[in-house]
Each structure stands twice: as C-alpha cells, then as structure tokens.
C-alpha atoms as a PDB file:
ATOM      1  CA  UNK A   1       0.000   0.000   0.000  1.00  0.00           C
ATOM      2  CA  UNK A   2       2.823   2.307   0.744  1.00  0.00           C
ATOM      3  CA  UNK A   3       4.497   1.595  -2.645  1.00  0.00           C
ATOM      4  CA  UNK A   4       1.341   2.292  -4.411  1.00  0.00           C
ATOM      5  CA  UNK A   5       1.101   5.756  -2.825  1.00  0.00           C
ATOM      6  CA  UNK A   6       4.861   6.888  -3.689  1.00  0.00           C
ATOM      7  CA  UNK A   7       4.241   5.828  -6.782  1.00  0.00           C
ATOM      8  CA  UNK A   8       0.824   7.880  -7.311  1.00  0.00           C
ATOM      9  CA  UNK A   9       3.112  10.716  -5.702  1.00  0.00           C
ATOM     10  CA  UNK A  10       5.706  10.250  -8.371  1.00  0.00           C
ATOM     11  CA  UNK A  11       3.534  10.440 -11.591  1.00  0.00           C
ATOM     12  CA  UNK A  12       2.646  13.763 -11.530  1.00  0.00           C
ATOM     13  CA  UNK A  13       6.461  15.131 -11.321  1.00  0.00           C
ATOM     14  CA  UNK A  14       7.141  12.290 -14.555  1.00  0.00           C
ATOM     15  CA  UNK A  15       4.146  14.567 -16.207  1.00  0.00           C
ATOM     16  CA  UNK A  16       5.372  17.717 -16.020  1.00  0.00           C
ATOM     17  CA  UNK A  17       8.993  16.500 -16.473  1.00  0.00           C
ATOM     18  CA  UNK A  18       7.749  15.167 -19.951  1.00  0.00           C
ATOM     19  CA  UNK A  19       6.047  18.180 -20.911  1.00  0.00           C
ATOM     20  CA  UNK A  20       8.744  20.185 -19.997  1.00  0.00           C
ATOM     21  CA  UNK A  21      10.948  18.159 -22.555  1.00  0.00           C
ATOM     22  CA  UNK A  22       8.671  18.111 -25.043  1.00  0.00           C
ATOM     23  CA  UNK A  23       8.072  21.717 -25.012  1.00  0.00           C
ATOM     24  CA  UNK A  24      11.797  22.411 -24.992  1.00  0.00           C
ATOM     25  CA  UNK A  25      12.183  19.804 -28.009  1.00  0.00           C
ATOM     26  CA  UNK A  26       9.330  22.132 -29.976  1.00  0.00           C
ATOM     27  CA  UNK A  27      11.150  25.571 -28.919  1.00  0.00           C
ATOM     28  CA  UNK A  28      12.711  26.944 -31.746  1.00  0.00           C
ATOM     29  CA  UNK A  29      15.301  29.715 -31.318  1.00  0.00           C
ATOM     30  CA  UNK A  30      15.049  31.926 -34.317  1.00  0.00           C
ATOM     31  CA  UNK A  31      18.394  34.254 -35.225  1.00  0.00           C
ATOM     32  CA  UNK A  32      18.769  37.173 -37.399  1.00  0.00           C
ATOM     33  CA  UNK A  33      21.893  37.805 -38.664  1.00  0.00           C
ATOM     34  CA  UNK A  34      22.546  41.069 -40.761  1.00  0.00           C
ATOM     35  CA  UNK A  35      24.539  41.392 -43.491  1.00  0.00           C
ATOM     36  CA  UNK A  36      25.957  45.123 -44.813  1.00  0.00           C
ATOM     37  CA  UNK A  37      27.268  44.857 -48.382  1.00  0.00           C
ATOM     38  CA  UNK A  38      28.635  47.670 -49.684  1.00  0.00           C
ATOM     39  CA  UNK A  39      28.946  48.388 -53.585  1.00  0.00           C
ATOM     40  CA  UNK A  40      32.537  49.844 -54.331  1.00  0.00           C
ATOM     41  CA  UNK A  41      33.618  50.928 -58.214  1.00  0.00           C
ATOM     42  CA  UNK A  42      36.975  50.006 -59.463  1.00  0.00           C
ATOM     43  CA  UNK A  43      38.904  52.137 -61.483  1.00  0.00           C
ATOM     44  CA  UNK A  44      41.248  50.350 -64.034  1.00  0.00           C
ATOM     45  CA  UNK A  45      44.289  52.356 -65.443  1.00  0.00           C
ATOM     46  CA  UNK A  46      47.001  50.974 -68.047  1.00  0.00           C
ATOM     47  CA  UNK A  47      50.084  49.725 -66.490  1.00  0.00           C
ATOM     48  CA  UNK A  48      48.627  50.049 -62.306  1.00  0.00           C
ATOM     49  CA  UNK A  49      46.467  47.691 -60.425  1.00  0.00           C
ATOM     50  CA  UNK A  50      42.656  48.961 -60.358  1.00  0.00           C
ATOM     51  CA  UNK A  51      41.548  50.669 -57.337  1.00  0.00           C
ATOM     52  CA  UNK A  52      38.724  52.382 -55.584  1.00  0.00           C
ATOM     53  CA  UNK A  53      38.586  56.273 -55.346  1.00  0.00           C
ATOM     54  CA  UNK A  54      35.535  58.765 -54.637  1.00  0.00           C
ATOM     55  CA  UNK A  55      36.384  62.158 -54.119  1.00  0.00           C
ATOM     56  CA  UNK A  56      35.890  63.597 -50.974  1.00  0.00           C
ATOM     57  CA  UNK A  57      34.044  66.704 -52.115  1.00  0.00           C
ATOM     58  CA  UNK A  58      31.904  66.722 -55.160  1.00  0.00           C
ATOM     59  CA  UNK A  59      32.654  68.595 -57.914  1.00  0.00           C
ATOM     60  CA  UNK A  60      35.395  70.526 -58.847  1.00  0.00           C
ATOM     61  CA  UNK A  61      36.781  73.127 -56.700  1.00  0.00           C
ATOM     62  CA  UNK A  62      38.215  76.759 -57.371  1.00  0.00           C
ATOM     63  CA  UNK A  63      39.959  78.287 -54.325  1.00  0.00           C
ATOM     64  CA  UNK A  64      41.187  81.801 -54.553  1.00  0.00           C
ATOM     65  CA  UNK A  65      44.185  82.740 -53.008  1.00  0.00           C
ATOM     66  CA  UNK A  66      44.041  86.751 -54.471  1.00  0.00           C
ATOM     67  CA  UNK A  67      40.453  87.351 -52.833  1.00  0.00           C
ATOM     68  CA  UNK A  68      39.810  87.848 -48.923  1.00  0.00           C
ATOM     69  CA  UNK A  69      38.881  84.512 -47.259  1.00  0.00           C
ATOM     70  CA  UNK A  70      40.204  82.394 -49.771  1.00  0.00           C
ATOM     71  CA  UNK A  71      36.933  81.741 -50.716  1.00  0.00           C
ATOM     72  CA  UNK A  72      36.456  78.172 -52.743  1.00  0.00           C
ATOM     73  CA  UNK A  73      33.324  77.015 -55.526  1.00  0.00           C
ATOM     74  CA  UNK A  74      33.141  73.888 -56.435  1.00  0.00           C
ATOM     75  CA  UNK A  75      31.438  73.284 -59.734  1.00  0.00           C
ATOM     76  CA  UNK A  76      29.820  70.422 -61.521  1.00  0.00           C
ATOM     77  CA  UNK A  77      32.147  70.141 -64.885  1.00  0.00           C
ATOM     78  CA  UNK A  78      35.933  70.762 -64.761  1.00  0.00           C
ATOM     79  CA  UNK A  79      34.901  73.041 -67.950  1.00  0.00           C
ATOM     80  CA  UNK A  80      32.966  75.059 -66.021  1.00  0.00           C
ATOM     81  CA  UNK A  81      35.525  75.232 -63.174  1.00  0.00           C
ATOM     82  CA  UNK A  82      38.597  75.984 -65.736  1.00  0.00           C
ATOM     83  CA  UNK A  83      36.013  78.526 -66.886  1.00  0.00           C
ATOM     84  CA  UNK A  84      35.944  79.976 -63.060  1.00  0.00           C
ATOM     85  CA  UNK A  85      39.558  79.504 -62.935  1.00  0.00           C
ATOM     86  CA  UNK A  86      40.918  81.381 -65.966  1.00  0.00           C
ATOM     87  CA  UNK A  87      38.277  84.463 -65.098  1.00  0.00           C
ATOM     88  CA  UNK A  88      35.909  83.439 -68.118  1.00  0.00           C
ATOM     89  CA  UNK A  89      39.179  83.167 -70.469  1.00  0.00           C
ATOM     90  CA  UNK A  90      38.736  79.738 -70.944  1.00  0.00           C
ATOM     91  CA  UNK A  91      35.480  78.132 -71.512  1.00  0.00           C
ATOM     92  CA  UNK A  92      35.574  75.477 -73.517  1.00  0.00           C
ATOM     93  CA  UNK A  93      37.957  73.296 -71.796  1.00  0.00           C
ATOM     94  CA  UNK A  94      37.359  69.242 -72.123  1.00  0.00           C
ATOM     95  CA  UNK A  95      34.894  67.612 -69.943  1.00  0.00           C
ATOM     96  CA  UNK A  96      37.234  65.333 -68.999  1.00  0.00           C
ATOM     97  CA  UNK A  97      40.302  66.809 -66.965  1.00  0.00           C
ATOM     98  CA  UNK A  98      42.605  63.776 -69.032  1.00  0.00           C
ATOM     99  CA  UNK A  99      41.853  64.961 -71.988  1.00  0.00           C
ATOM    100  CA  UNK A 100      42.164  68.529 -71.280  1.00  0.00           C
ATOM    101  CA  UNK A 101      45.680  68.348 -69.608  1.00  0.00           C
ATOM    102  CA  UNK A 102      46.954  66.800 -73.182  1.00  0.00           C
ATOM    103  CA  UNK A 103      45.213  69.180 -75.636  1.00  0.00           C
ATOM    104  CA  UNK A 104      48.508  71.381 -76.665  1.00  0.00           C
ATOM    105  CA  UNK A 105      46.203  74.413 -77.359  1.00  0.00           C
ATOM    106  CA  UNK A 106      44.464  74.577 -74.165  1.00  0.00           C
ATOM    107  CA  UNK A 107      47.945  74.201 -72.225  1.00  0.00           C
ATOM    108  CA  UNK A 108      49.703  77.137 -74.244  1.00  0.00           C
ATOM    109  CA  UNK A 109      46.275  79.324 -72.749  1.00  0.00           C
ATOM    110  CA  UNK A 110      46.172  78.432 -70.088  1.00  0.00           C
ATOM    111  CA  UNK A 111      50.399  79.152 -69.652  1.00  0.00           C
ATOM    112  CA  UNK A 112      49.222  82.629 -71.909  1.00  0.00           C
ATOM    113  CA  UNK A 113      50.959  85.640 -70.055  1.00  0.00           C
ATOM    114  CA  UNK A 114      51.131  89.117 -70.837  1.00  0.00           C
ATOM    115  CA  UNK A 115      54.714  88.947 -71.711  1.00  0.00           C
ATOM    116  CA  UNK A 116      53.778  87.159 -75.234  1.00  0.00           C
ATOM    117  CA  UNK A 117      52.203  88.499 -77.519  1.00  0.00           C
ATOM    118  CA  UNK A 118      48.561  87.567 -78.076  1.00  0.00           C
ATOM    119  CA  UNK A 119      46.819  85.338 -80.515  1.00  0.00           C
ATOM    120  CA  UNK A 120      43.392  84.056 -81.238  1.00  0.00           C
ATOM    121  CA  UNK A 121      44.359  80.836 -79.332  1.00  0.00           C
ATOM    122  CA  UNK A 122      46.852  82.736 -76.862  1.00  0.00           C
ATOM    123  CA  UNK A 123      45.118  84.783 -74.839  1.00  0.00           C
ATOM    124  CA  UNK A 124      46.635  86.267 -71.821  1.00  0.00           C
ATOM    125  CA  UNK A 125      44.536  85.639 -68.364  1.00  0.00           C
ATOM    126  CA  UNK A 126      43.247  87.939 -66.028  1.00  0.00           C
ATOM    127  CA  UNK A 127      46.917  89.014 -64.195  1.00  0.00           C
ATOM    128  CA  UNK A 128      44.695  88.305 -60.301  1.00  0.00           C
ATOM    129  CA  UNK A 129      44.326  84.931 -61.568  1.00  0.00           C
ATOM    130  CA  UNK A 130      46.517  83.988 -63.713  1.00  0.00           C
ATOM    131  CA  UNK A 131      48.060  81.147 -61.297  1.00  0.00           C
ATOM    132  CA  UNK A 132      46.630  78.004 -61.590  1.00  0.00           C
ATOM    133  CA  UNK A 133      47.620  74.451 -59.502  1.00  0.00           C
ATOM    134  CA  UNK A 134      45.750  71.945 -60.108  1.00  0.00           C
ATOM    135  CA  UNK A 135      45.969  68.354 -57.609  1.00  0.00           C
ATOM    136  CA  UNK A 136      44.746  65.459 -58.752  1.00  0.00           C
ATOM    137  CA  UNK A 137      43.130  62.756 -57.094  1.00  0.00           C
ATOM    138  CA  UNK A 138      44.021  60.407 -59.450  1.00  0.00           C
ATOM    139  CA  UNK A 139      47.385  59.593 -61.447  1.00  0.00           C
ATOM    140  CA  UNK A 140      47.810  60.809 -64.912  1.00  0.00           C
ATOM    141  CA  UNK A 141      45.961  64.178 -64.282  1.00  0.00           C
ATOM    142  CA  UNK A 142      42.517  62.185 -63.517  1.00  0.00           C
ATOM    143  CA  UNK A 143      39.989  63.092 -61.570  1.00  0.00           C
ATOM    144  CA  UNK A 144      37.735  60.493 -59.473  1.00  0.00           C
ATOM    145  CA  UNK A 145      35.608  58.591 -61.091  1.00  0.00           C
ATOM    146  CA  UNK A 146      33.047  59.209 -58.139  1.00  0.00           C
ATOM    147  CA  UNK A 147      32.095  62.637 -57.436  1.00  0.00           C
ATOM    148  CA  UNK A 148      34.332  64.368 -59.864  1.00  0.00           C
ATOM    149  CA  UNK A 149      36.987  65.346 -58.051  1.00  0.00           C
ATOM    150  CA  UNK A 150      40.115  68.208 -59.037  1.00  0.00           C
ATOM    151  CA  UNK A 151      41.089  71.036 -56.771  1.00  0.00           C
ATOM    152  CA  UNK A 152      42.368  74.276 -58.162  1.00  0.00           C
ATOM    153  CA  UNK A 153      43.675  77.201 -56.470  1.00  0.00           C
ATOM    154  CA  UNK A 154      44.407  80.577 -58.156  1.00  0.00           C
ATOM    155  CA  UNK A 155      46.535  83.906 -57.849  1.00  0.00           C
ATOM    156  CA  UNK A 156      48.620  86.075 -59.499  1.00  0.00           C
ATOM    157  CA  UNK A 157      51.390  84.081 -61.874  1.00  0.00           C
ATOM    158  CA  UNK A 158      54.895  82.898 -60.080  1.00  0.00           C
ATOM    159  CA  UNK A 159      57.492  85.588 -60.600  1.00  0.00           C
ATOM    160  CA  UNK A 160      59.491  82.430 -62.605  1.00  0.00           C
ATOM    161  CA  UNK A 161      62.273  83.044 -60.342  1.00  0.00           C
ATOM    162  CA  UNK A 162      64.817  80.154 -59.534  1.00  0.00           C
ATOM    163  CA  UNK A 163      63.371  77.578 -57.239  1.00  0.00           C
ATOM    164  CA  UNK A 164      65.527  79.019 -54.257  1.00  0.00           C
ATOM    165  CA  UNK A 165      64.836  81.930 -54.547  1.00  0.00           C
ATOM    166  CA  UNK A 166      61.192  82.854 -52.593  1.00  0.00           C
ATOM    167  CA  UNK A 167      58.399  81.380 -52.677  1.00  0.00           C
ATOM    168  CA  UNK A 168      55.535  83.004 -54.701  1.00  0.00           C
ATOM    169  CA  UNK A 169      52.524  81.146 -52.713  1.00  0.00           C
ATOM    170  CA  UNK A 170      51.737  78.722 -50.249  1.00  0.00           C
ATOM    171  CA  UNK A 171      49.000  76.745 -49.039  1.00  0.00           C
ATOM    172  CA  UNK A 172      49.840  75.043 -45.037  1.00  0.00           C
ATOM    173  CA  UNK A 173      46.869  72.970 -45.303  1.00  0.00           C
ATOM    174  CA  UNK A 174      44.961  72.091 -48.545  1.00  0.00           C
ATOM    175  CA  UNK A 175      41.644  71.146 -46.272  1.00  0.00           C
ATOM    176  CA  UNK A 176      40.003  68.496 -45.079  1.00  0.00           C
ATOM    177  CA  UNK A 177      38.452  67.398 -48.086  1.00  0.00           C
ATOM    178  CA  UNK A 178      41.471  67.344 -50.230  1.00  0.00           C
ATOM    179  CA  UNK A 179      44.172  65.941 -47.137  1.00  0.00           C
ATOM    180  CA  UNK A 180      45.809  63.001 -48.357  1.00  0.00           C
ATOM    181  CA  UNK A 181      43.781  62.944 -51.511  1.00  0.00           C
ATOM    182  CA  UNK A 182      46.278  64.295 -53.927  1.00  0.00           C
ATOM    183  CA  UNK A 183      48.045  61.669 -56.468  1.00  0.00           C
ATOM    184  CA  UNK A 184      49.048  63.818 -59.499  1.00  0.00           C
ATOM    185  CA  UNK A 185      49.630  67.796 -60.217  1.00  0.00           C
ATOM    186  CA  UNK A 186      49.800  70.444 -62.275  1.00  0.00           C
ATOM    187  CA  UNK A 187      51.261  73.924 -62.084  1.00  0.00           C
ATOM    188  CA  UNK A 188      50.822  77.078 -64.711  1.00  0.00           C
ATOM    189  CA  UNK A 189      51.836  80.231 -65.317  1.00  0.00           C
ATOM    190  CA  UNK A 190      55.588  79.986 -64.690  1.00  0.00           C
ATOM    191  CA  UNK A 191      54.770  78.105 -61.375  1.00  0.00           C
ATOM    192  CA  UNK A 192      57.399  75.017 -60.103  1.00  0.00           C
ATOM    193  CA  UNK A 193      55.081  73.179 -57.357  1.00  0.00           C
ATOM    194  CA  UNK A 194      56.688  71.363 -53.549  1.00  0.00           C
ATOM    195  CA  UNK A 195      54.157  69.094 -52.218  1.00  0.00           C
ATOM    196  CA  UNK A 196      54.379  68.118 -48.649  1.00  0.00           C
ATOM    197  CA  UNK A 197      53.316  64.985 -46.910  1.00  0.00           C
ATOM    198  CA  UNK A 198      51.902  66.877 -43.591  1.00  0.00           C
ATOM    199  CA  UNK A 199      50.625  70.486 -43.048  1.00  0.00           C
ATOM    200  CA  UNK A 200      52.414  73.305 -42.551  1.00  0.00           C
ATOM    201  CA  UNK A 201      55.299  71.915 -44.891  1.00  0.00           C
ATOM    202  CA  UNK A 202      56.403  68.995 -42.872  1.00  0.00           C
ATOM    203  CA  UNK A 203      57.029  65.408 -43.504  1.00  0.00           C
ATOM    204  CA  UNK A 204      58.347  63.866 -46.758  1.00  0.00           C
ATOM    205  CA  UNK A 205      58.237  66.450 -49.750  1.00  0.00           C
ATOM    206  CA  UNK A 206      58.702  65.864 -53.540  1.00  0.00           C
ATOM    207  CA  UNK A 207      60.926  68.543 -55.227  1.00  0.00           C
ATOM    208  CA  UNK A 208      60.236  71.616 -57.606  1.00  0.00           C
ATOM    209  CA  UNK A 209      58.540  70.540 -60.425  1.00  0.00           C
ATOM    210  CA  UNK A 210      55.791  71.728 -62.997  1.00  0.00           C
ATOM    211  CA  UNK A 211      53.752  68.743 -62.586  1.00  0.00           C
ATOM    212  CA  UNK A 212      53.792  65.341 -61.402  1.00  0.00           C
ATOM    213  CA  UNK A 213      51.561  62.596 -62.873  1.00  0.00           C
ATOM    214  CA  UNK A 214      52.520  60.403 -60.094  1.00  0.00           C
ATOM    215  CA  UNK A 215      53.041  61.353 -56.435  1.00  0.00           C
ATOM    216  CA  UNK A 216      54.983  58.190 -55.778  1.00  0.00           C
ATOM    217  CA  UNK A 217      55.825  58.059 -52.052  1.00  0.00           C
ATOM    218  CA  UNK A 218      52.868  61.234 -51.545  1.00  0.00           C
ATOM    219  CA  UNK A 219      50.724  59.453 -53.444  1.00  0.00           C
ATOM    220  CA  UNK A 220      47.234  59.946 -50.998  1.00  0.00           C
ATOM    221  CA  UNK A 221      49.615  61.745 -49.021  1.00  0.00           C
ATOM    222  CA  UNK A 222      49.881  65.251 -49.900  1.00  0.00           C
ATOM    223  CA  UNK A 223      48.677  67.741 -47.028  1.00  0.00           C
ATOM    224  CA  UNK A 224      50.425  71.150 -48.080  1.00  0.00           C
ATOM    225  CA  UNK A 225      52.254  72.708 -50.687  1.00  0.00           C
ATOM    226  CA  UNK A 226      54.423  75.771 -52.003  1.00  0.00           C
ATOM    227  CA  UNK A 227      54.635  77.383 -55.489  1.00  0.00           C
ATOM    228  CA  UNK A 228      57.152  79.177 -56.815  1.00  0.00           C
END
C-alpha cells in the first residue's frame, strides 16, 4: 500500500517533467543575422592595379588665393571650373580633366601671359588669376571617377624666379576634403610646385617641379604645398 502511494506521488512530477521536454524539443530559437554589403567601383588604369577612389568633395573646386577669405566654388564640370579659374578666359575646356591636360592648345592658354604676344588661341589671363595648380586625385591628371573630383587654387602668376629663390605662394593645409587625396599635379603660369606629406610643410616632400603625374611616395599623401 505504501508503494502504491509513492508511486501515485511520483507520476505527476514524470508529467510535467515530460512536458517540460517536449516543449523544450518544440522551442525553436530563431536568429537574425545582418549582413551590410557595400557596392565599391573600381577604377582600371594601363600599367597600375585597379583601385577604388571617390572624391571627398563633389565637384570641382576653385579656391582663390588673391580674394579675402580664400573663398572656394566647387562646380559640376571641370569646364565650367577651368572657366571659373581662368576668369571666363577659358570656356571650352574638355569635360574630362585627361583629356584637357593633353590638348597642346588649351595648355599654351592656359600658360598665356602678358609677356607674349597675343593670338586668337593665346590669350593672356586675367593678371589676379593667372596662377593656376591643379591636384589630382588620381594619377595621370585624372579626376575620381566618383564625385568628380580636381582642386584648383588661383593667384597672381609665379614671378618664374629660380626655385631658391622665394616662394611666390603657399597653401599650409589644402583642407580636409582634399588631405591626403592628392596623387598627381599640375602647375601654370611659370609656377614650379613642392608638395608636402603633412601640413604646414612637414614630412616627406617631392621637389620643384611643374607637374607630377605620379606622387609616388605622396601618393594619398599630400597635405600642403608651395609654389614658386
């Protein structure tokens, strides 16, 4: 009789054991995972591997170094930023800032001073802003294939002087949007260009030169630069 009691006692604790297992054996834990994928576009160039590059800042940017503020536009076509550049000079520059930097023409204007003597297709520019340097953010005078992407800044032309003599202009800190951007360069009006690898001329530098389609060593690592 005692036997038959314990086990009456015991059945109801085997129950709810068993429909504890069986309701863990029908929980199911559901997990949801996320997955970011982010869409890059590859760039190919002859000779280099392909790469990745957006510009910073869309557009194509004028800075001024004559006018108060340095003031800087950035434009939607390098035309109409050469356009900006050159005072109106120039406005039918190439779309594509490639093709402009190897149209013979267009270089001789834009290198126009009022020391030659003027032609149809040698016009001298405004003497305020006759300076132009243009970085790159691409080698080869390219500029990104996302956003546009080339930074000018203007002024009165270099004085031509030797490149120890002084300097004619200089920029500490190009800005966040074009800091360690840089991979090519160009320089006009009898300007020689120094980039520097940090602000305020320091680091690693590149010497004199009238452009640079490769940055080497600088290359995404230009913060500063003089002209001269």
């Amino acid at each position: 009789m005692r036997l038959q009691i314990r086990t009456l006692a015991l059945a109801p604790i085997a129950v709810a054991l068993g429909l504890a297992s069986s309701a863990a054996q029908q929980t199911t834990t559901t997990t949801t995972t996320t997955t970011t994928t982010t869409t890059t576009t590859t760039e190919p160039f002859e000779g280099k591997k392909a790469k990745t590059k957006t510009a910073k800042k869309t557009g194509h940017c004028v800075t001024s170094l004559s006018k108060p503020g340095n003031p800087t536009t950035c434009y939607d076509t390098f035309t109409a930023a050469i356009a900006a550049a050159t005072g109106g000079k120039v406005t039918d520059a190439p779309a594509d800032p490639r093709v402009a930097m190897n149209d013979k023409a267009l270089l001789a204007r834009l290198n126009a001073s009022g020391d030659k003597k003027s032609t149809a297709a040698n016009q001298p520019l405004a003497e305020d802003e006759a300076m132009i340097f243009l970085l790159y953010c691409n080698t080869g005078f390219r500029g990104c294939l996302v956003g546009g992407g080339v930074a000018m800044w203007t002024g009165r032309p270099c004085t031509g002087s030797d490149t120890s003599g002084p300097v004619d202009w200089q920029v500490p800190y190009v800005g966040d949007e074009f800091n360690d951007w840089g991979e090519s360069f160009q320089a006009f009006q009898n300007c020689w260009a120094k980039v520097f690898e940090h602000a305020n001329f320091g680091g690693a530098s590149l010497d004199w030169a009238p452009e640079r389609s490769d940055l080497g060593v600088l290359e995404d690592e230009v913060s500063s630069f003089q002209l001269t």
